[in-house]
Protein backbone atom coordinates (compact mmCIF):
# COMPACT_ATOMS: atom_id res chain seq x y z
CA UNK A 1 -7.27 16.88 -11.36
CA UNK A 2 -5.98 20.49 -11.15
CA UNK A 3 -3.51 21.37 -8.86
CA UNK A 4 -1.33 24.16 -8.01
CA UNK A 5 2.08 25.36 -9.08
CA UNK A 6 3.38 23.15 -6.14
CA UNK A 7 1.56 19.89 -6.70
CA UNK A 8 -1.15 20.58 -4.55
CA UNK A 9 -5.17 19.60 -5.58
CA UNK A 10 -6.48 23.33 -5.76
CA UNK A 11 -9.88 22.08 -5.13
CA UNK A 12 -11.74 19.19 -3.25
CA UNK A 13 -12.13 17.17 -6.19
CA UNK A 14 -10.88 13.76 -5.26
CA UNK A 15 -13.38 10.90 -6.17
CA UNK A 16 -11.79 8.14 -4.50
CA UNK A 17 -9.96 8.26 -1.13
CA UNK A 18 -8.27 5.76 1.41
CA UNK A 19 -7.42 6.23 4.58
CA UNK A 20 -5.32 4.50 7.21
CA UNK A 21 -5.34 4.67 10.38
CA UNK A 22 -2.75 3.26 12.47
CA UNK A 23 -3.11 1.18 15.70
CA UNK A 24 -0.72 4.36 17.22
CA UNK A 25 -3.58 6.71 16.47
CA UNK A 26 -6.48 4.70 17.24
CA UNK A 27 -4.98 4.09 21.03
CA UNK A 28 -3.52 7.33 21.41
CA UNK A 29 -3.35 8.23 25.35
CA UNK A 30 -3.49 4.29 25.84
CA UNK A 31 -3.23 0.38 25.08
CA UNK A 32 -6.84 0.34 24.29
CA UNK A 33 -9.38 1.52 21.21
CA UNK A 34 -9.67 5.68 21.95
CA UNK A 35 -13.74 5.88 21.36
CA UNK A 36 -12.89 9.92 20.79
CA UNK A 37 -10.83 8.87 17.79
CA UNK A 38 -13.08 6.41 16.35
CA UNK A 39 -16.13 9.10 16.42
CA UNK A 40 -13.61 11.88 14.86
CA UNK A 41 -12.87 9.84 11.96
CA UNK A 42 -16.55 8.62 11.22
CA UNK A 43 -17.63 12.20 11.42
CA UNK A 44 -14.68 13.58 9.10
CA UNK A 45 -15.28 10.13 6.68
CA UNK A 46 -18.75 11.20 7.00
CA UNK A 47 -19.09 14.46 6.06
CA UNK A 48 -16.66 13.51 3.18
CA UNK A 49 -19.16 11.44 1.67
CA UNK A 50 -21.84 13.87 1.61
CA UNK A 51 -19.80 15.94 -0.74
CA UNK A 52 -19.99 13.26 -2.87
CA UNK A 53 -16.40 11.61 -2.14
CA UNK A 54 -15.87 7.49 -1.87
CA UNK A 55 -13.68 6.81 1.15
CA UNK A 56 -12.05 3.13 2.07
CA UNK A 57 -11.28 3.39 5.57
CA UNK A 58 -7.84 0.76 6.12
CA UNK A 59 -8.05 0.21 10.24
CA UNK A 60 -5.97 -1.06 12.46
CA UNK A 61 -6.69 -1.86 16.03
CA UNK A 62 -8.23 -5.58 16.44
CA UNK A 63 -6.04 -6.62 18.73
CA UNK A 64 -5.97 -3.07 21.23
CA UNK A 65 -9.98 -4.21 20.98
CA UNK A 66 -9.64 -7.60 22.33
CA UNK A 67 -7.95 -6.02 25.54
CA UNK A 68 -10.68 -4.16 26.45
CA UNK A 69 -12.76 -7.80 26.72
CA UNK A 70 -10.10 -10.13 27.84
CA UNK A 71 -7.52 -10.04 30.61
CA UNK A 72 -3.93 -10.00 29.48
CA UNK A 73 -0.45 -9.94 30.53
CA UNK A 74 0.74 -6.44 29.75
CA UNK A 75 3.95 -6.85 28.26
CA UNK A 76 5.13 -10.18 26.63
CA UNK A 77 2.41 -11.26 24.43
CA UNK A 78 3.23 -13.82 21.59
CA UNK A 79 1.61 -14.47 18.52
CA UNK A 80 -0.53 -16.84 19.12
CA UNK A 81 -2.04 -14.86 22.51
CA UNK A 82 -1.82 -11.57 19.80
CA UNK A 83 -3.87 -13.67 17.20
CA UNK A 84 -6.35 -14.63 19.75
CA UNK A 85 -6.85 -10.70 20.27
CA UNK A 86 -7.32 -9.82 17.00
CA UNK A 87 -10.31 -12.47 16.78
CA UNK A 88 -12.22 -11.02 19.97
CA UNK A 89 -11.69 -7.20 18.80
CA UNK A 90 -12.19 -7.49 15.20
CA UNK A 91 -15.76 -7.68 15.70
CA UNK A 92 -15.56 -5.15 18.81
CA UNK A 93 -14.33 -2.81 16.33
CA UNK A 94 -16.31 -3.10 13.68
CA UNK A 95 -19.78 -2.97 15.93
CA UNK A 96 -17.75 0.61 17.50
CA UNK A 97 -17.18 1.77 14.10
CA UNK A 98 -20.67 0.68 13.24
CA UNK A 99 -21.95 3.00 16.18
CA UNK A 100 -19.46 5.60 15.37
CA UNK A 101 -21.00 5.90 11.32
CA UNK A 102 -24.92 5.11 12.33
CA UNK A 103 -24.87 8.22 14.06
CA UNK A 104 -24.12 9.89 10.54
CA UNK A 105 -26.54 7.19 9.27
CA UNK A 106 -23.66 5.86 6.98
CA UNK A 107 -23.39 1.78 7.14
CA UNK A 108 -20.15 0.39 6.90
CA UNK A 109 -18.97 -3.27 5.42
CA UNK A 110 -15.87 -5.01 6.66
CA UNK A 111 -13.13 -6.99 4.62
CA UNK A 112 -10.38 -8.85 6.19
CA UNK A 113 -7.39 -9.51 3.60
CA UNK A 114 -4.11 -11.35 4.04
CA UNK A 115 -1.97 -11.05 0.97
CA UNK A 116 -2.93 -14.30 -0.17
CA UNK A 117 -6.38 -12.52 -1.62
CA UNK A 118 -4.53 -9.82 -3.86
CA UNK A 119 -1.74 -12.75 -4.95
CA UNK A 120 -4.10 -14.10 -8.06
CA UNK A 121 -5.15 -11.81 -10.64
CA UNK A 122 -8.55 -13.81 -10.45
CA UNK A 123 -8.94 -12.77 -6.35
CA UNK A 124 -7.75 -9.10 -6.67
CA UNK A 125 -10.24 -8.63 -9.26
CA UNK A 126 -12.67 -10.25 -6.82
CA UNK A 127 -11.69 -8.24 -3.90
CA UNK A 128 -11.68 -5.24 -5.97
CA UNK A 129 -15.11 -5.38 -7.25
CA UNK A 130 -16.67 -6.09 -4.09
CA UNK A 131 -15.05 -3.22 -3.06
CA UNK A 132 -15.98 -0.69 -5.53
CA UNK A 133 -19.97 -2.14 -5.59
CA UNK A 134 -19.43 -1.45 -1.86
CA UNK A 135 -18.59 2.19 -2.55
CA UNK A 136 -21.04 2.45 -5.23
CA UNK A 137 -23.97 1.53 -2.80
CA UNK A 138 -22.63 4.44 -0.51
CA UNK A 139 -20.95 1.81 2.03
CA UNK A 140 -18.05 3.03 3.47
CA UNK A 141 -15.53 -0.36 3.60
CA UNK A 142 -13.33 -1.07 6.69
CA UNK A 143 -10.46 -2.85 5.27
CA UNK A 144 -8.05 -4.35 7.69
CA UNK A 145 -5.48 -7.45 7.87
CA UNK A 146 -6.55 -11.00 8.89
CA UNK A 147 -4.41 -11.28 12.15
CA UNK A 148 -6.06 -14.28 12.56
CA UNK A 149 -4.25 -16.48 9.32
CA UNK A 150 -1.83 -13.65 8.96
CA UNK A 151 1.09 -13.40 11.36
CA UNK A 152 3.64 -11.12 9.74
CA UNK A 153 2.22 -8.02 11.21
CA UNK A 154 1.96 -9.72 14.81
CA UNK A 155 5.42 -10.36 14.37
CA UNK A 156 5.96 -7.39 14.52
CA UNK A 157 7.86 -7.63 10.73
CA UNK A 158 7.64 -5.33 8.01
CA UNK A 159 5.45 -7.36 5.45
CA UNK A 160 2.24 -7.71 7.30
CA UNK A 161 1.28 -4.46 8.05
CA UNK A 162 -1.29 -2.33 7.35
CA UNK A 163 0.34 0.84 5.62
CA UNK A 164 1.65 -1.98 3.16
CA UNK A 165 -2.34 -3.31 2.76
CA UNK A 166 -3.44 0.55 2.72
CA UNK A 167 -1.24 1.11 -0.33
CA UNK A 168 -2.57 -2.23 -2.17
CA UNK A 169 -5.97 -0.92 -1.58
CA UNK A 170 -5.92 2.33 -2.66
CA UNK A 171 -4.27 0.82 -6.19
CA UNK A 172 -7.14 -1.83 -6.22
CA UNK A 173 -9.82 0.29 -5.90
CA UNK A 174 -8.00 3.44 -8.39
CA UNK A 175 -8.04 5.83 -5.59
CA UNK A 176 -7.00 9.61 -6.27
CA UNK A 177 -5.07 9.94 -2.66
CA UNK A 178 -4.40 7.89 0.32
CA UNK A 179 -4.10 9.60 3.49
CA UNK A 180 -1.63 7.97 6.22
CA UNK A 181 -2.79 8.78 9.73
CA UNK A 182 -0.89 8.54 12.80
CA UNK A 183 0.02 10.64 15.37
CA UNK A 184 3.69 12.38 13.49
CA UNK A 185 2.22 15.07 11.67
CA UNK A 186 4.02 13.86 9.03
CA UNK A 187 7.51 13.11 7.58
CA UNK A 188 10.71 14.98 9.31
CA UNK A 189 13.88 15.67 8.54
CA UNK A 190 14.90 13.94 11.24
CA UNK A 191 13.18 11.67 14.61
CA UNK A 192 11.17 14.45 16.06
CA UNK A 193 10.63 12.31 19.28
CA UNK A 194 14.55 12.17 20.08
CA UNK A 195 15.35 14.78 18.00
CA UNK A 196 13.93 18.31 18.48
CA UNK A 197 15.44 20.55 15.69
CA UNK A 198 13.62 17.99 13.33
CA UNK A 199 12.00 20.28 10.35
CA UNK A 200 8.59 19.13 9.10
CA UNK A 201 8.62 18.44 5.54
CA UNK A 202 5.70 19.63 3.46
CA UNK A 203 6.15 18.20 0.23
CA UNK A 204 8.30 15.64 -1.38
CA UNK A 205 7.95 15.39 -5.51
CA UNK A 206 9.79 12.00 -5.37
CA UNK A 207 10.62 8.90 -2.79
CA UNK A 208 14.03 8.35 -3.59
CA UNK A 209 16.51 6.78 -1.48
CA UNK A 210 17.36 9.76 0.10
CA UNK A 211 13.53 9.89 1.68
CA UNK A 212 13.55 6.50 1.98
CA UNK A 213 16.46 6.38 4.41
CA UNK A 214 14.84 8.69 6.91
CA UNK A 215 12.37 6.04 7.50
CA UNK A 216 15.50 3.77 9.18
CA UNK A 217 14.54 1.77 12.14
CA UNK A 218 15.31 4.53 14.58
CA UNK A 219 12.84 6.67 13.03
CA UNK A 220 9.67 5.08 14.74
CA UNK A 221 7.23 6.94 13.44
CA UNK A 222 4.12 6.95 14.72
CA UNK A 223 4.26 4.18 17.65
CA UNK A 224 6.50 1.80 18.51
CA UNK A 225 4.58 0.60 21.66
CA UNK A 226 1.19 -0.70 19.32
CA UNK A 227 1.74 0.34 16.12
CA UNK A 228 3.96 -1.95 13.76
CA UNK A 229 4.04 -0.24 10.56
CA UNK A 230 6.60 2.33 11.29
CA UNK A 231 7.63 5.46 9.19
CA UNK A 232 9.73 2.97 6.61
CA UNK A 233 6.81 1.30 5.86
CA UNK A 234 4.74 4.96 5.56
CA UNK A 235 7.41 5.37 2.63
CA UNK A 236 6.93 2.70 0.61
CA UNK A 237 3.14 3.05 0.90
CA UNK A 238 3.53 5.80 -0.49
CA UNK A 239 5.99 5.07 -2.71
CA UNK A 240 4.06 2.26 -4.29
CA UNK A 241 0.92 4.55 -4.52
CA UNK A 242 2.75 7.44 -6.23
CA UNK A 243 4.01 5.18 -8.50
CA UNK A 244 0.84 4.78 -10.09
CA UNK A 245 -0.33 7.82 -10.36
CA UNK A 246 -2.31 8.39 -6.87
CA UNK A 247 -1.30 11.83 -4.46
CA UNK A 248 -0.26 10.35 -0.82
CA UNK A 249 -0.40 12.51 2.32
CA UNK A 250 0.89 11.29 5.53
CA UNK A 251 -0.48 13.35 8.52
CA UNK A 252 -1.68 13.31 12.28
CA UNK A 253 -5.32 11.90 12.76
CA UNK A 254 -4.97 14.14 16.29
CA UNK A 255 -5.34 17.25 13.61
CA UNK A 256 -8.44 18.66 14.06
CA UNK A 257 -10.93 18.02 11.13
CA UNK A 258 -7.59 16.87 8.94
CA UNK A 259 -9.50 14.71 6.46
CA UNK A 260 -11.90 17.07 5.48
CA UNK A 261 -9.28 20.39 5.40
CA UNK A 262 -7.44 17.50 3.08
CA UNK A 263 -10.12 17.23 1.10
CA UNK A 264 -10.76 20.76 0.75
CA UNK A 265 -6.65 21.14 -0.56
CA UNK A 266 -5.39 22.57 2.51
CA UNK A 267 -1.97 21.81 3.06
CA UNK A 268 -1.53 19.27 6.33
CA UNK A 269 1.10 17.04 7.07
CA UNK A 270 3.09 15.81 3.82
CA UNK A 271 2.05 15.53 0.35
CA UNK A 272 3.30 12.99 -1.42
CA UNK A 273 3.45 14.18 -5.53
CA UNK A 274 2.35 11.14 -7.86
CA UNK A 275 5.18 10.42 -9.95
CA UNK A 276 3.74 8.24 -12.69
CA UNK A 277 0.75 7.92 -14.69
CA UNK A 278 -2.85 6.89 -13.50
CA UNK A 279 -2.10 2.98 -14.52
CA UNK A 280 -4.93 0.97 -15.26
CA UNK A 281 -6.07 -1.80 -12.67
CA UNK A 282 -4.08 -4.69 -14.19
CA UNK A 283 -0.85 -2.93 -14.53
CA UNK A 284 -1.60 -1.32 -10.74
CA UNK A 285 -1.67 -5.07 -9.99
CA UNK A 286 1.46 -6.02 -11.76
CA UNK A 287 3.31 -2.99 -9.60
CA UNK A 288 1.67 -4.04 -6.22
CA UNK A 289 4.03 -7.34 -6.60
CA UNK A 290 1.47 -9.30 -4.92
CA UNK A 291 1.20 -11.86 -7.81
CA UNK A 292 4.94 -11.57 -8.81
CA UNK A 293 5.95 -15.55 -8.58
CA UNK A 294 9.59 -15.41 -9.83
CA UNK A 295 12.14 -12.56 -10.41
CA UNK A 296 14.84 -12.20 -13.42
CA UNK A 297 18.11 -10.43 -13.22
CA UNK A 298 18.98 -8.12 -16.40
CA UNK A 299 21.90 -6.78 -17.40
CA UNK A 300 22.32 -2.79 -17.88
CA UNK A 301 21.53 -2.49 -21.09
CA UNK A 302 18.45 -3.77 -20.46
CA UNK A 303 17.81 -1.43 -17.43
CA UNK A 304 18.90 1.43 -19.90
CA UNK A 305 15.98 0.19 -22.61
CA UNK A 306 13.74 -0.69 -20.16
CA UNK A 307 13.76 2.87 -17.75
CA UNK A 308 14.78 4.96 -20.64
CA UNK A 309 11.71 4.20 -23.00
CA UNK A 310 8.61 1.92 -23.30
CA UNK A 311 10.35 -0.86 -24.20
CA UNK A 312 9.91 -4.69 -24.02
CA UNK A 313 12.38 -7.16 -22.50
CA UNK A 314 14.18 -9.62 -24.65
CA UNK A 315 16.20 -12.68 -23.40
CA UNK A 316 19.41 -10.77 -24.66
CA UNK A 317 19.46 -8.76 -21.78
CA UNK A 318 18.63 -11.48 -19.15
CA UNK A 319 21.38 -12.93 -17.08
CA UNK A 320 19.58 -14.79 -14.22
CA UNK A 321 16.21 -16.46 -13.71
CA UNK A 322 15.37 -16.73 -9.83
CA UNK A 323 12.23 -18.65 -8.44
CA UNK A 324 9.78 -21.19 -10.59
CA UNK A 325 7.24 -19.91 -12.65
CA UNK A 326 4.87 -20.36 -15.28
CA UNK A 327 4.33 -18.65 -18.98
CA UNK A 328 1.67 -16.17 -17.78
CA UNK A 329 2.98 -15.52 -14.42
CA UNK A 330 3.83 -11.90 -12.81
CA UNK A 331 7.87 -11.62 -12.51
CA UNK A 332 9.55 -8.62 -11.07
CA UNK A 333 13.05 -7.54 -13.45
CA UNK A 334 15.92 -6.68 -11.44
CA UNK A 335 18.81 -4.53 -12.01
CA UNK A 336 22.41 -6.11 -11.64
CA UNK A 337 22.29 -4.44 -8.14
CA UNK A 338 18.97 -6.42 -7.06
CA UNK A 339 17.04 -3.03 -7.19
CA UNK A 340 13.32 -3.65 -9.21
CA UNK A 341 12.92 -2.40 -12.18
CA UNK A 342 9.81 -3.34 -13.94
CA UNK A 343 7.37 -6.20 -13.41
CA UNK A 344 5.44 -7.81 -15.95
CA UNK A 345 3.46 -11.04 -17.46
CA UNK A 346 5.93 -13.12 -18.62
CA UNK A 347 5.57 -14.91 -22.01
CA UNK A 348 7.92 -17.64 -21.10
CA UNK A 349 8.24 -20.13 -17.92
CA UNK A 350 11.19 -19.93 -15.60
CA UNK A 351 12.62 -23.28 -17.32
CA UNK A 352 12.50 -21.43 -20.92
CA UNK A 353 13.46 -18.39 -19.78
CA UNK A 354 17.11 -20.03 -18.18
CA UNK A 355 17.68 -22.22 -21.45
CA UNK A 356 17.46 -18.52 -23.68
CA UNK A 357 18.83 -15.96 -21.29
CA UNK A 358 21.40 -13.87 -23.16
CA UNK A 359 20.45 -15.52 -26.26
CA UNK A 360 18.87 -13.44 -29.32
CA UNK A 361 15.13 -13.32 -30.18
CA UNK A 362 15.53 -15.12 -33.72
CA UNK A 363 17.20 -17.93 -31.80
CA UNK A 364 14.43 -18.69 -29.64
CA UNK A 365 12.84 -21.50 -31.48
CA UNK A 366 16.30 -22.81 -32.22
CA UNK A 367 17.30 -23.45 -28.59
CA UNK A 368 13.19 -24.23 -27.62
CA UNK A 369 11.92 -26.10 -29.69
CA UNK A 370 8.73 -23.21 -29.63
CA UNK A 371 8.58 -19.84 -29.94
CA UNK A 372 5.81 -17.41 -28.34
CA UNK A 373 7.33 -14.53 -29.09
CA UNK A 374 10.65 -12.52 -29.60
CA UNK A 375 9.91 -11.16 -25.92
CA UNK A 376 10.15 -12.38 -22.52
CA UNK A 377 8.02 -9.75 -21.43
CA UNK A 378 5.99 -7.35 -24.14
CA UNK A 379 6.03 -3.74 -23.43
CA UNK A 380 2.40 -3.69 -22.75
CA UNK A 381 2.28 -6.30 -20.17
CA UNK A 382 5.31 -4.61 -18.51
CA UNK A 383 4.87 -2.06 -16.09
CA UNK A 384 8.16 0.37 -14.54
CA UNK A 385 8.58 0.13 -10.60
């Protein structure tokens, strides 16, 4: 993809694009599905895929559906009342969205995930080539979370929501740019609700924890009345994304036309520089963490070799083993500090890995009994967070 000196795509050449649009957004001026939002995105989506684009649309908004069909307390709704919601609107929003695209004749396809379908490298793969025959019979897919098994987001914590699920995606399907709606244009230097001197940011070449901590719990991002997502978990969606190699913009869906000026390589809301290579799907999968079933602790002179160069892992540098696990299994390597480091297929089982931890390769088969290997995890089944 070209780009400009600053990052930018000079041209609209993206092939693959997801976009998220937050419950926030979707109810703006309300508590209830906005029909004049809903028809603005299937027309920008729309006219998108006539210039020859794939777009995954990631949608929030099942449960602001189910209000508009059954009566409910206005304040104080649990999870199970929330869940109950989310099973009346989901299909009130997908028959609106299905209005909303018909009248561009585009048909749309929906997929309700929980993280329990991306865990197994056998399901992602699934998932991700229904998705991508989807796309390449010109059917726009409406991804959103299964409120209905999956709680987390109801909850109201961190983990379930959809900028998490939008980030997955757009690695599962090797997108070239997610786009975050919502109704901030954007990331700011500081709460622009409570705070007005807040400076827009255009660009940021790299989430690091500086960024990271303006998305604290006071910043609330794009709606803390229906949306649960919040401008922390904006960062790390776009952290993940840029990690492997996909652009991330995070702008208003209230913008006028935004998709398609994005498309075109105007420069709206923040742009989010990729800061590693276009990964392959597996190794995309390995970063996601959604099949990681154990972590190990290193020491730092294995975060040095690791981070420094493509190197593989050896039991030398291990110091704990955390969780159960099998040989073959995802782990995620920490840092002494608990901070990831890598991920990776693990040659060894949890119960192998604690019996040679700290001990050198050529003793392996000494202390094991077995040997598969001098490494716990070989440089190209190991991917850097």
């Amino acid at each position: 993809m070209s780009r400009t000196g600053s990052g930018r795509p000079a041209t609209a050449i993206y092939r693959r694009v997801v976009v998220k649009a937050g419950s926030a957004l979707l109810t703006h001026g309300g508590d209830r599905v906005n029909d004049s939002v809903i028809d603005s995105l299937a027309s920008q989506i729309a006219s998108m895929r006539h210039k020859g684009m794939e777009v995954v649309l990631v949608s929030s908004g099942a449960t602001a559906a189910g209000r508009t069909a059954v009566a409910v307390p206005e304040k104080g709704l649990n999870v199970p009342l929330k869940q109950v919601l989310a099973a009346v609107g989901q299909g009130l929003l997908l028959h609106r969205y299905e209005q909303a695209f018909g009248a561009h004749d585009v048909r749309v396809a929906q997929a309700l995930l929980t993280g329990h379908d991306l865990d197994g490298r056998l399901a992602y793969l699934n998932v991700r080539n229904t998705l991508l025959k989807l796309l390449e019979i010109g059917v726009v897919p409406i991804v959103n979370e299964n409120d209905v098994v999956h709680v987390e987001q109801l909850s109201e914590r961190a983990i379930g929501d959809n900028d998490t699920l939008s980030a997955l995606v757009a690695n599962l399907v090797d997108a070239d740019l997610l786009v975050i709606l919502g109704e901030l244009n954007g990331l700011y230097t500081a709460d622009p609700h409570i705070d007005p001197s807040a400076d827009p940011i255009s660009e940021v070449a790299a989430i690091d924890d500086g960024i990271l901590a303006m998305g604290g719990e006071s910043f609330s991002g794009d709606g803390v009345q229906v949306g649960y997502g919040g401008m922390a978990a904006k960062l790390q969606a776009a952290k993940l994304v840029t990690a492997s190699g996909t652009a991330a913009v995070m702008a208003s869906g209230l913008e006028p036309d935004v998709l398609t000026r994005l498309a075109d390589g105007e420069r709206v809301g923040t742009y989010f520089a990729p800061t590693g290579s276009h990964l392959e799907s597996r190794k995309r999968w390995m970063l996601s963490g959604m099949g990681a079933r154990g972590e190990v602790v290193v020491d730092d002179g294995a975060v040095t070799a690791l981070t420094s160069g493509k190197r593989s892992l050896l039991p030398a540098g291990i110091t704990e083993v955390r969780g159960r696990f099998n040989r073959g299994d995802v782990v995620t390597v920490l840092a002494p500090s608990g901070d990831g480091v890598a991920a990776g297929i693990a040659n060894y089982g949890s119960i192998d890995i604690d019996r040679i931890k700290g001990v050198r390769s050529a003793r392996i088969a000494e202390v094991l009994g077995h040997e598969y290997g001098e490494e716990v995890i070989h440089r190209s089944n190991l991917v850097k967070l």
